[in-house]
N, C-alpha and C. Protein backbone atom coordinates (compact mmCIF):
# COMPACT_ATOMS: atom_id res chain seq x y z
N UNK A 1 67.13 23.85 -89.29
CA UNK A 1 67.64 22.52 -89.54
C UNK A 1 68.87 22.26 -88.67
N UNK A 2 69.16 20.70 -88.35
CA UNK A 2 70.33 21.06 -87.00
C UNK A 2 71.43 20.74 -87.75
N UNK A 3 72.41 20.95 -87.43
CA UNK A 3 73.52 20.66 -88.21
C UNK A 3 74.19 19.22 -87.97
N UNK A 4 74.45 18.68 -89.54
CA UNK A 4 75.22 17.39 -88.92
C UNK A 4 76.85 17.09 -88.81
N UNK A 5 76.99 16.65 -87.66
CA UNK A 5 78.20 16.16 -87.44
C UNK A 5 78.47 14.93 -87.28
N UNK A 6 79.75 14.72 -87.35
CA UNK A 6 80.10 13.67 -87.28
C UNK A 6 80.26 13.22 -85.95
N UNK A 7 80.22 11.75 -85.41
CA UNK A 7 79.79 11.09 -84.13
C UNK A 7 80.74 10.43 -84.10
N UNK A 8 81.69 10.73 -82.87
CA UNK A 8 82.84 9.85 -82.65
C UNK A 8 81.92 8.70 -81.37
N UNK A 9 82.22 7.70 -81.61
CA UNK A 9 81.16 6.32 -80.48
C UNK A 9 82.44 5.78 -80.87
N UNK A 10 82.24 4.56 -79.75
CA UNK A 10 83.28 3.43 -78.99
C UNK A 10 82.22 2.25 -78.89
N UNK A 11 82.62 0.94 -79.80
CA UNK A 11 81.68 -0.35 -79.52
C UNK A 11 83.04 -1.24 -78.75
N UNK A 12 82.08 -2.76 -78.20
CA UNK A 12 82.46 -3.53 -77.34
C UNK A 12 82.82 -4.72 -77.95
N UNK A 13 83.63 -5.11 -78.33
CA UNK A 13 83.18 -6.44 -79.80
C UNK A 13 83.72 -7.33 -78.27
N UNK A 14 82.69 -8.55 -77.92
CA UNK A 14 82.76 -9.11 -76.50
C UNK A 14 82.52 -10.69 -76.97
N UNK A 15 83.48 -11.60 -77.25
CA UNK A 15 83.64 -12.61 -77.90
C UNK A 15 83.14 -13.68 -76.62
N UNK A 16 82.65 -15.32 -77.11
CA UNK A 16 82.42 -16.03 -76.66
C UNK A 16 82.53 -17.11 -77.44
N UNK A 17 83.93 -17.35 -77.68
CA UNK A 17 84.07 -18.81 -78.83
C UNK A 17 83.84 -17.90 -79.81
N UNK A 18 83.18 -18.93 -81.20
CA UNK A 18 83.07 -18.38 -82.32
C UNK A 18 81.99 -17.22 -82.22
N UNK A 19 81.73 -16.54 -81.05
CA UNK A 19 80.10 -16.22 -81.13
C UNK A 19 80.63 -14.56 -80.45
N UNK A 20 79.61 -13.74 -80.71
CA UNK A 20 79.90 -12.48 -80.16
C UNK A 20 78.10 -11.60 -79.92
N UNK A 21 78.50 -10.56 -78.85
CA UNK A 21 77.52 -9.61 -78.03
C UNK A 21 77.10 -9.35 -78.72
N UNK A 22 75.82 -8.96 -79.17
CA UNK A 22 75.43 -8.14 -80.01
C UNK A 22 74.00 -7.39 -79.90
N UNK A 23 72.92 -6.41 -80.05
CA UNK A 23 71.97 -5.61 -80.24
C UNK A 23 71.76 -6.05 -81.59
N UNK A 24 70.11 -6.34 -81.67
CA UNK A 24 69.11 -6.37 -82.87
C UNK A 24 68.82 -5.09 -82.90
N UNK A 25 68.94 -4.55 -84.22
CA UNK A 25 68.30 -3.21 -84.38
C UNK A 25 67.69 -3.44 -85.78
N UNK A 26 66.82 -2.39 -86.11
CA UNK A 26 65.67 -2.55 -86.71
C UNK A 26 65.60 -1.39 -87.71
N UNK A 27 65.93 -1.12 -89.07
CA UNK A 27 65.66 0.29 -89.70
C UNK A 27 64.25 0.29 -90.48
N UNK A 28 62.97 1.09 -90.01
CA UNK A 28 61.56 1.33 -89.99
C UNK A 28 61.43 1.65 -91.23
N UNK A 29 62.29 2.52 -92.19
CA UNK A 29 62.71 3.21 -93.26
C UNK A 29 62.83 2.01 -94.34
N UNK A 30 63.86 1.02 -94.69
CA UNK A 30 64.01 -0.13 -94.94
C UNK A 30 63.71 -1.17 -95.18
N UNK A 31 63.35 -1.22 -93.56
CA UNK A 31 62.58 -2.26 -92.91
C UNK A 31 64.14 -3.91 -92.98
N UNK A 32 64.91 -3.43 -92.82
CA UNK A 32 65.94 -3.66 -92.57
C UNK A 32 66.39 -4.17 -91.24
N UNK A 33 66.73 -6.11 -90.62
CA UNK A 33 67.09 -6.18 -89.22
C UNK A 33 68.43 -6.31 -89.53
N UNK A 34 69.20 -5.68 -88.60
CA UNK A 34 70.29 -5.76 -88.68
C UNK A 34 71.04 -6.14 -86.43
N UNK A 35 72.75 -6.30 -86.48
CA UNK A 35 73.24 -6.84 -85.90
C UNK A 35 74.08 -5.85 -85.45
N UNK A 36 74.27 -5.06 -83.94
CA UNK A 36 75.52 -4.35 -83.67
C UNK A 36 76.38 -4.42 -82.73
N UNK A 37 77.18 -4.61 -82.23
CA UNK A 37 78.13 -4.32 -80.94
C UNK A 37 77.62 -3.22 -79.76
N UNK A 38 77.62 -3.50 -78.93
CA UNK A 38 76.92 -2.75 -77.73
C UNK A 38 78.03 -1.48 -77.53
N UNK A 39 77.71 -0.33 -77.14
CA UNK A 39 78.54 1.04 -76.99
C UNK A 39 77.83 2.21 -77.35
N UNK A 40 78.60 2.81 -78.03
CA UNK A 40 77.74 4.74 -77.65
C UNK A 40 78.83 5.69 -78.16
N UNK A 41 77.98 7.14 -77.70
CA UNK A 41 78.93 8.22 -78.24
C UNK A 41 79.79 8.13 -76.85
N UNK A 42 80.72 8.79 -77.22
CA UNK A 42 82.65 9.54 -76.60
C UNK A 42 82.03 10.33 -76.17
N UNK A 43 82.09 10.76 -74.85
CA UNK A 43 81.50 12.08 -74.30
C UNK A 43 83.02 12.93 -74.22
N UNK A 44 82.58 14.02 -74.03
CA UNK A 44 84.03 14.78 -73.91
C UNK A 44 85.10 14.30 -72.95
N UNK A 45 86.09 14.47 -72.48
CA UNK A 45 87.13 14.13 -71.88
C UNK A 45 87.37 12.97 -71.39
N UNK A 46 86.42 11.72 -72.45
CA UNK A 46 86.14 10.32 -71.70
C UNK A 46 86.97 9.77 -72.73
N UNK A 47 87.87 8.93 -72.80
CA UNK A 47 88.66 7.74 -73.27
C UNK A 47 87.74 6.66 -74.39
N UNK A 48 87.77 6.28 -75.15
CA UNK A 48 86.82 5.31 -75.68
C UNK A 48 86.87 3.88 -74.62
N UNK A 49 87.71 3.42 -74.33
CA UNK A 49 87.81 2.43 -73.17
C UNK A 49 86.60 2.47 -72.16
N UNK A 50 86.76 3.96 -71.58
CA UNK A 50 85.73 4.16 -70.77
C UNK A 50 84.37 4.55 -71.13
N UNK A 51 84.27 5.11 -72.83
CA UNK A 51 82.90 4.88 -73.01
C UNK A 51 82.32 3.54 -72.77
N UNK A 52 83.21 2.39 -73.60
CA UNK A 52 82.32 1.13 -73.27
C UNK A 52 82.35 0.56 -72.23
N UNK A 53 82.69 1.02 -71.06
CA UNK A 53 82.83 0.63 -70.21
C UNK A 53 81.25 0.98 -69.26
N UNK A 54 81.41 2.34 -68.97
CA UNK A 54 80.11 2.81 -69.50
C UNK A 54 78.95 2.92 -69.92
N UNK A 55 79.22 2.43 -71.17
CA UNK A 55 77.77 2.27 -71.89
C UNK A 55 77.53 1.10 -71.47
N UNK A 56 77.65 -0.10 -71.63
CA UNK A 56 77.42 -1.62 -71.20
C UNK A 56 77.06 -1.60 -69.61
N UNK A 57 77.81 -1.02 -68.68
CA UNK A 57 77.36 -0.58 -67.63
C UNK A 57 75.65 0.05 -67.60
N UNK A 58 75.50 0.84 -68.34
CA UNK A 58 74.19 1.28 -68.39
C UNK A 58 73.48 0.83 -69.41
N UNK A 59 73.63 -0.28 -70.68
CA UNK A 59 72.21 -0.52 -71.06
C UNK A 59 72.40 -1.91 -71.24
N UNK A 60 73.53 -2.87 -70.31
CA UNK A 60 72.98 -4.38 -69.95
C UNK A 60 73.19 -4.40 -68.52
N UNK A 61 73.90 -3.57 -67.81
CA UNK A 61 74.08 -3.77 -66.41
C UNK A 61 75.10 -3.97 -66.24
N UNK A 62 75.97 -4.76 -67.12
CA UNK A 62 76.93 -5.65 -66.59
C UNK A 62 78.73 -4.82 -66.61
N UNK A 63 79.58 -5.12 -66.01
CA UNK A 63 80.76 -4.61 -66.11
C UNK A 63 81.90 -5.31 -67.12
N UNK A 64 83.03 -4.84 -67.09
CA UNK A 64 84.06 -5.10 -68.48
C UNK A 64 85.34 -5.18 -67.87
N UNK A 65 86.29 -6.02 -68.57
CA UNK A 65 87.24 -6.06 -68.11
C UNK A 65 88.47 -6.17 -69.50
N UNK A 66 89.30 -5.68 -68.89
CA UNK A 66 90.46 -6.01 -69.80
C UNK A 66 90.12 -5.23 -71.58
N UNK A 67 89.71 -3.71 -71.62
CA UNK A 67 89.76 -3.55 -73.13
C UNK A 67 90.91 -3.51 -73.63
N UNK A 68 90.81 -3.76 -75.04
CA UNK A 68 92.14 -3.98 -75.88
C UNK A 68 91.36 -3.13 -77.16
N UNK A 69 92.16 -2.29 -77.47
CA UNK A 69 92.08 -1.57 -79.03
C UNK A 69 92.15 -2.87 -80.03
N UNK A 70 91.02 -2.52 -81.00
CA UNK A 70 91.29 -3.23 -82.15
C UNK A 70 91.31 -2.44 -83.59
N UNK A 71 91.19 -1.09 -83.32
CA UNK A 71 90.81 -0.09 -85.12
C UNK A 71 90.01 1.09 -84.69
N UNK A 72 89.81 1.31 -85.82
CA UNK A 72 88.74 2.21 -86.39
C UNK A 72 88.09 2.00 -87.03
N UNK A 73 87.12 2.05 -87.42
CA UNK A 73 86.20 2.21 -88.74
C UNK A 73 85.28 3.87 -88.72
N UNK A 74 85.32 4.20 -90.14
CA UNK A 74 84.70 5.05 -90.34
C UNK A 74 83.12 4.84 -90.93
N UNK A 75 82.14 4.85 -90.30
CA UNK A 75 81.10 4.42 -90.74
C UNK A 75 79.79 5.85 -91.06
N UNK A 76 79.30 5.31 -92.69
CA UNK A 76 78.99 6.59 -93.44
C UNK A 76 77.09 5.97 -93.47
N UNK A 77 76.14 6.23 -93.03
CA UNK A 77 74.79 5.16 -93.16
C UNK A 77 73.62 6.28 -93.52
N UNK A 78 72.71 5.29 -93.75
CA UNK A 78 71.22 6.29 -93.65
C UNK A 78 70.54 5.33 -92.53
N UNK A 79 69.98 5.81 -91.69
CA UNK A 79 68.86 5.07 -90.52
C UNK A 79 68.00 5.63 -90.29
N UNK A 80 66.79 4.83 -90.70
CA UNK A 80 65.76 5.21 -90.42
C UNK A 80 64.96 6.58 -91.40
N UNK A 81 65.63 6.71 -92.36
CA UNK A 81 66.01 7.80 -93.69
C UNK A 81 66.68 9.23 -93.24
N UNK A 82 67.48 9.15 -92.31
CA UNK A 82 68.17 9.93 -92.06
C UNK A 82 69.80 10.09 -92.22
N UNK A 83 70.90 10.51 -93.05
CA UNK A 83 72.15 10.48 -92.68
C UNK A 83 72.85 10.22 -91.31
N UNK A 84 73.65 9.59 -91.18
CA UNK A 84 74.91 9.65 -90.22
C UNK A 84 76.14 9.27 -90.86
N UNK A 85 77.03 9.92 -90.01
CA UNK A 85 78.83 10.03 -89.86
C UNK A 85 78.92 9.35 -88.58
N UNK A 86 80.22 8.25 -88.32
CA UNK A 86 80.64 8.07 -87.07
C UNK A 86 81.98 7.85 -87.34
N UNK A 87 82.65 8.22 -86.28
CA UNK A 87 84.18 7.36 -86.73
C UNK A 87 83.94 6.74 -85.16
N UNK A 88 84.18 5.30 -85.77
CA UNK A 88 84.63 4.30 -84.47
C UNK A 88 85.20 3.66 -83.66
N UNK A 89 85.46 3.57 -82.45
CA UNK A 89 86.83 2.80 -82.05
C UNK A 89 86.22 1.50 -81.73
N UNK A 90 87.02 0.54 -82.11
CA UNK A 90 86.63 -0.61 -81.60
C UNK A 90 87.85 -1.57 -80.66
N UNK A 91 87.06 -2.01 -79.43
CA UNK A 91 87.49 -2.26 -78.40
C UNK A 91 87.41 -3.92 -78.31
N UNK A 92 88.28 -4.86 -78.19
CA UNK A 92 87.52 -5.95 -77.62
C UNK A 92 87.59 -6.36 -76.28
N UNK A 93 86.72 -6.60 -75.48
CA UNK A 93 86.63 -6.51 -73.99
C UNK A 93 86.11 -8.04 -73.39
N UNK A 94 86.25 -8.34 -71.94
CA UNK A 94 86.00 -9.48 -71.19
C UNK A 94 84.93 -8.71 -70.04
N UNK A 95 83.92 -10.14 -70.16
CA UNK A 95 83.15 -9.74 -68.95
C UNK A 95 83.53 -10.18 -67.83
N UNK A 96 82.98 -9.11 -66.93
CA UNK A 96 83.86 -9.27 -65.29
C UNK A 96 83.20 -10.64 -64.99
N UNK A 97 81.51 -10.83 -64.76
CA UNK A 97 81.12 -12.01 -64.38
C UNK A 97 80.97 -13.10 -65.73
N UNK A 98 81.94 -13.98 -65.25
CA UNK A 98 81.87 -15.05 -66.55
C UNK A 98 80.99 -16.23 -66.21
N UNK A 99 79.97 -16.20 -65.70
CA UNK A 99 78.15 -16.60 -65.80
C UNK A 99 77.65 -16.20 -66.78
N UNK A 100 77.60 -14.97 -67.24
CA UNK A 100 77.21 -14.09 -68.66
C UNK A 100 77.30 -15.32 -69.80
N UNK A 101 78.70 -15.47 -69.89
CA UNK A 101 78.84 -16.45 -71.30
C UNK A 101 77.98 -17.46 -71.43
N UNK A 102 77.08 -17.88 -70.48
CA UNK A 102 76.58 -19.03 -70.45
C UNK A 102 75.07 -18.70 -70.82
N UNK A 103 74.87 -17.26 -70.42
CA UNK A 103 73.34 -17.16 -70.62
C UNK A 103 73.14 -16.99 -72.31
N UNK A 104 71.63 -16.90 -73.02
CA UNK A 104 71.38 -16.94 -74.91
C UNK A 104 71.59 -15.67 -74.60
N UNK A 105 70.86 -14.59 -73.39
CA UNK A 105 70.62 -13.34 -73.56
C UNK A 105 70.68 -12.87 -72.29
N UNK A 106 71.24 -11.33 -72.25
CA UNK A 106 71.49 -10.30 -71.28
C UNK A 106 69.87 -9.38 -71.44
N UNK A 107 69.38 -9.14 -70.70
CA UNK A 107 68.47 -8.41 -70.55
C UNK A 107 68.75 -7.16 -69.80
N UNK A 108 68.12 -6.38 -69.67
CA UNK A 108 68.27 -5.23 -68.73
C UNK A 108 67.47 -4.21 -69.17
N UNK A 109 66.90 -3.13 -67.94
CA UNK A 109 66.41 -1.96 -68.04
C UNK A 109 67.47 -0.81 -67.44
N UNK A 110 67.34 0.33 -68.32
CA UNK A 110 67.84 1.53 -67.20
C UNK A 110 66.78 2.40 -66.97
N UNK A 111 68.00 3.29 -66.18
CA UNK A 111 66.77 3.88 -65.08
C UNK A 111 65.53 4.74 -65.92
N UNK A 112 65.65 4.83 -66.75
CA UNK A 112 64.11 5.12 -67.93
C UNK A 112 63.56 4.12 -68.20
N UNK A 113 63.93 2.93 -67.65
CA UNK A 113 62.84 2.20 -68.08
C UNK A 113 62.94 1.43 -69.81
N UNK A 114 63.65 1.82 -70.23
CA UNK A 114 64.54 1.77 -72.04
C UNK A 114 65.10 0.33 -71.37
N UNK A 115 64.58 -0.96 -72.30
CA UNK A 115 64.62 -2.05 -72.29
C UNK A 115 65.61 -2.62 -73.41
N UNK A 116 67.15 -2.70 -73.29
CA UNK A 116 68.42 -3.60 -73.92
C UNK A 116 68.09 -4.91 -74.02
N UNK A 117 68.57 -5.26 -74.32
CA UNK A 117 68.71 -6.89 -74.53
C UNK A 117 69.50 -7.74 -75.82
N UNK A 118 70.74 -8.13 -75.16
CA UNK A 118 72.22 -8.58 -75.48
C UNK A 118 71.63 -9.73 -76.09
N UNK A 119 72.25 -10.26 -77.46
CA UNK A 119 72.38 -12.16 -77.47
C UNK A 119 73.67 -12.52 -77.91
N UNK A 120 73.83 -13.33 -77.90
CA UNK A 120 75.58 -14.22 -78.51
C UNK A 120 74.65 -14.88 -80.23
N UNK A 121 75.45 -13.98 -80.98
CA UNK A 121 75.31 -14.57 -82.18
C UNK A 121 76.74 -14.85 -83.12
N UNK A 122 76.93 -16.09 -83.75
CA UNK A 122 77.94 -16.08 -84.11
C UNK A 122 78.42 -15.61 -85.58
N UNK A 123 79.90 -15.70 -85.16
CA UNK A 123 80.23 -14.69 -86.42
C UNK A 123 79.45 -15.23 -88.19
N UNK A 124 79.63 -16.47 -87.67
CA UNK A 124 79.62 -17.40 -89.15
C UNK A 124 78.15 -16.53 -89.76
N UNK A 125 77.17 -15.63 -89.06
CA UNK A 125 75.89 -16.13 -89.59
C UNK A 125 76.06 -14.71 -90.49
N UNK A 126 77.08 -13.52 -90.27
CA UNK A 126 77.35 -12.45 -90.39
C UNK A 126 77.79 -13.13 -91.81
N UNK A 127 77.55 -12.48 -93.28
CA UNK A 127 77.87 -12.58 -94.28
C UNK A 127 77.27 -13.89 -95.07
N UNK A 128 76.11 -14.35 -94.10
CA UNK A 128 75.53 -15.34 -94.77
C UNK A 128 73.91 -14.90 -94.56
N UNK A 129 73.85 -13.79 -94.68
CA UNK A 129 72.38 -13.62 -94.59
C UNK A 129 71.72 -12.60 -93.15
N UNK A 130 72.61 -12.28 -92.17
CA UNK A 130 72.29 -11.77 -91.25
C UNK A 130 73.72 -10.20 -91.49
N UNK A 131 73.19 -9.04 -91.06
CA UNK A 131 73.87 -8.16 -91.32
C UNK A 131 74.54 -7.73 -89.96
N UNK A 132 76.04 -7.52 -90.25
CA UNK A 132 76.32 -6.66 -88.91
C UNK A 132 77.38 -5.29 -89.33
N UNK A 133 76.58 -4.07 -88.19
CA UNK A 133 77.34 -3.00 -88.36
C UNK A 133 78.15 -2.74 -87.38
N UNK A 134 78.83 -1.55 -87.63
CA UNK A 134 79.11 -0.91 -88.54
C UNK A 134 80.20 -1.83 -89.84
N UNK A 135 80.04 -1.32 -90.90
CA UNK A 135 80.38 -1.80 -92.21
C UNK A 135 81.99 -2.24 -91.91
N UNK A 136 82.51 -3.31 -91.91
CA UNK A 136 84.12 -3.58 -92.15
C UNK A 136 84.07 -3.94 -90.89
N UNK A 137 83.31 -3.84 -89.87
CA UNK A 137 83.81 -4.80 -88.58
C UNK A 137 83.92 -6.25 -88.66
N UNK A 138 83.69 -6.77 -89.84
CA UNK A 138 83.59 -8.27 -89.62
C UNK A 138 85.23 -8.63 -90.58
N UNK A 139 85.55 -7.53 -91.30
CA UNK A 139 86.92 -7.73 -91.78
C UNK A 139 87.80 -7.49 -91.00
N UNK A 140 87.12 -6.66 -89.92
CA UNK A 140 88.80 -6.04 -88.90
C UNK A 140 88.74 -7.29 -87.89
N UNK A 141 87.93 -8.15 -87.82
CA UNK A 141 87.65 -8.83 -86.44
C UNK A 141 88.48 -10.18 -87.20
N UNK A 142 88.35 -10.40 -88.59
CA UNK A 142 89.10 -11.60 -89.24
C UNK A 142 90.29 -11.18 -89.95
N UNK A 143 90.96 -10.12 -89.78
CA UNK A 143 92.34 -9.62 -89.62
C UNK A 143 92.29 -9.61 -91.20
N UNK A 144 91.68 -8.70 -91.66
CA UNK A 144 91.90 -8.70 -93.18
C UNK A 144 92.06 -7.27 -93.25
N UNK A 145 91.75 -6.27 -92.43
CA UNK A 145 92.01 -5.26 -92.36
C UNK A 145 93.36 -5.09 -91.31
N UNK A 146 94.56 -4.82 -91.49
CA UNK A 146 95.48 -4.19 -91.22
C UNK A 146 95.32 -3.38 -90.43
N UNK A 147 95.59 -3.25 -88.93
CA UNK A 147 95.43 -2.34 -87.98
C UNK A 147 96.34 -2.04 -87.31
N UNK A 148 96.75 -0.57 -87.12
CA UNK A 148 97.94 -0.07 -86.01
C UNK A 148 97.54 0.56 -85.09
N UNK A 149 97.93 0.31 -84.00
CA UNK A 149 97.83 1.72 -83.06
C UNK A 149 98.04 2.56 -83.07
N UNK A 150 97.73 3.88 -84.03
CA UNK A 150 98.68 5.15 -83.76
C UNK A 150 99.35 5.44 -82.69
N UNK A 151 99.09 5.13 -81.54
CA UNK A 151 99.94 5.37 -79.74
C UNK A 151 101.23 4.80 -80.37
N UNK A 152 101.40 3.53 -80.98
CA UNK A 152 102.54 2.68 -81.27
C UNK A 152 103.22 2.87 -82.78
N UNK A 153 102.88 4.27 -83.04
CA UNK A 153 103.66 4.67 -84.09
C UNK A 153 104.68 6.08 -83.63
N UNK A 154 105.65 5.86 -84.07
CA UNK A 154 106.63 6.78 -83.64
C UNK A 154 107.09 8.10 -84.61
């Protein structure tokens, strides 16, 4: 049996007006659609900045500009009927080409052939019937969660 650990990942929360980036994902288990922020695991000696920098680089194509720390969240789930642990950093970032904002959807393949595809959905629809993870990102993004930088604690 493999052992589980916990998954440190870095998401992109990538605003457009009231509206933000997001991945449809799907739990088979459930049968559950749900809403996430584009990003990935922290590889070793990589910065969370530069994971999403990174990851978005490789599964919409597109590049990032300007991240800004916004938290953590610790997110505890079952997917797909399996456990996970993550602790998360969340980043909010600008796209380099601002054409993007204008398109419904980012498409893209990487080099496997593994088919992404970005849409702008807005926040409002989050808590009215459409789900988005990880759990408490929609409180840290409407400042109800209290956030410090540890860097900026002394």
């Amino acid at each position: 049996m493999k052992k589980k650990r916990v998954r440190p990942i870095a998401i992109a929360v990538v605003a457009n007006g009231d509206r933000m980036l997001v991945a449809e994902g799907h739990d088979e288990d459930t049968r559950e659609t749900f809403y996430r922020p584009f990003g990935g695991k922290i590889e070793f000696g990589e910065q969370g900045a530069e994971t999403i920098v990174r990851e978005l680089r490789e599964e919409l194509g597109i590049a990032l500009v300007n991240p800004r720390y916004l938290g953590t969240l610790e997110s505890i789930f079952d997917f797909n009927g399996k456990p996970h642990h993550e602790i998360v950093l969340v980043y909010a970032v600008d796209l380099a080409d601002r054409s993007l904002y204008r398109q419904e959807k980012i498409d893209h393949r990487d080099h496997d052939g593994i088919r992404f595809r970005g849409m702008w959905k807005p926040l409002s629809d989050f808590g009215a019937g459409s789900i988005l993870y990880p759990k408490g990102l929609l409180e840290l993004l409407r400042g109800a969660v209290p956030v410090k930088n540890p860097a900026d604690q002394q």
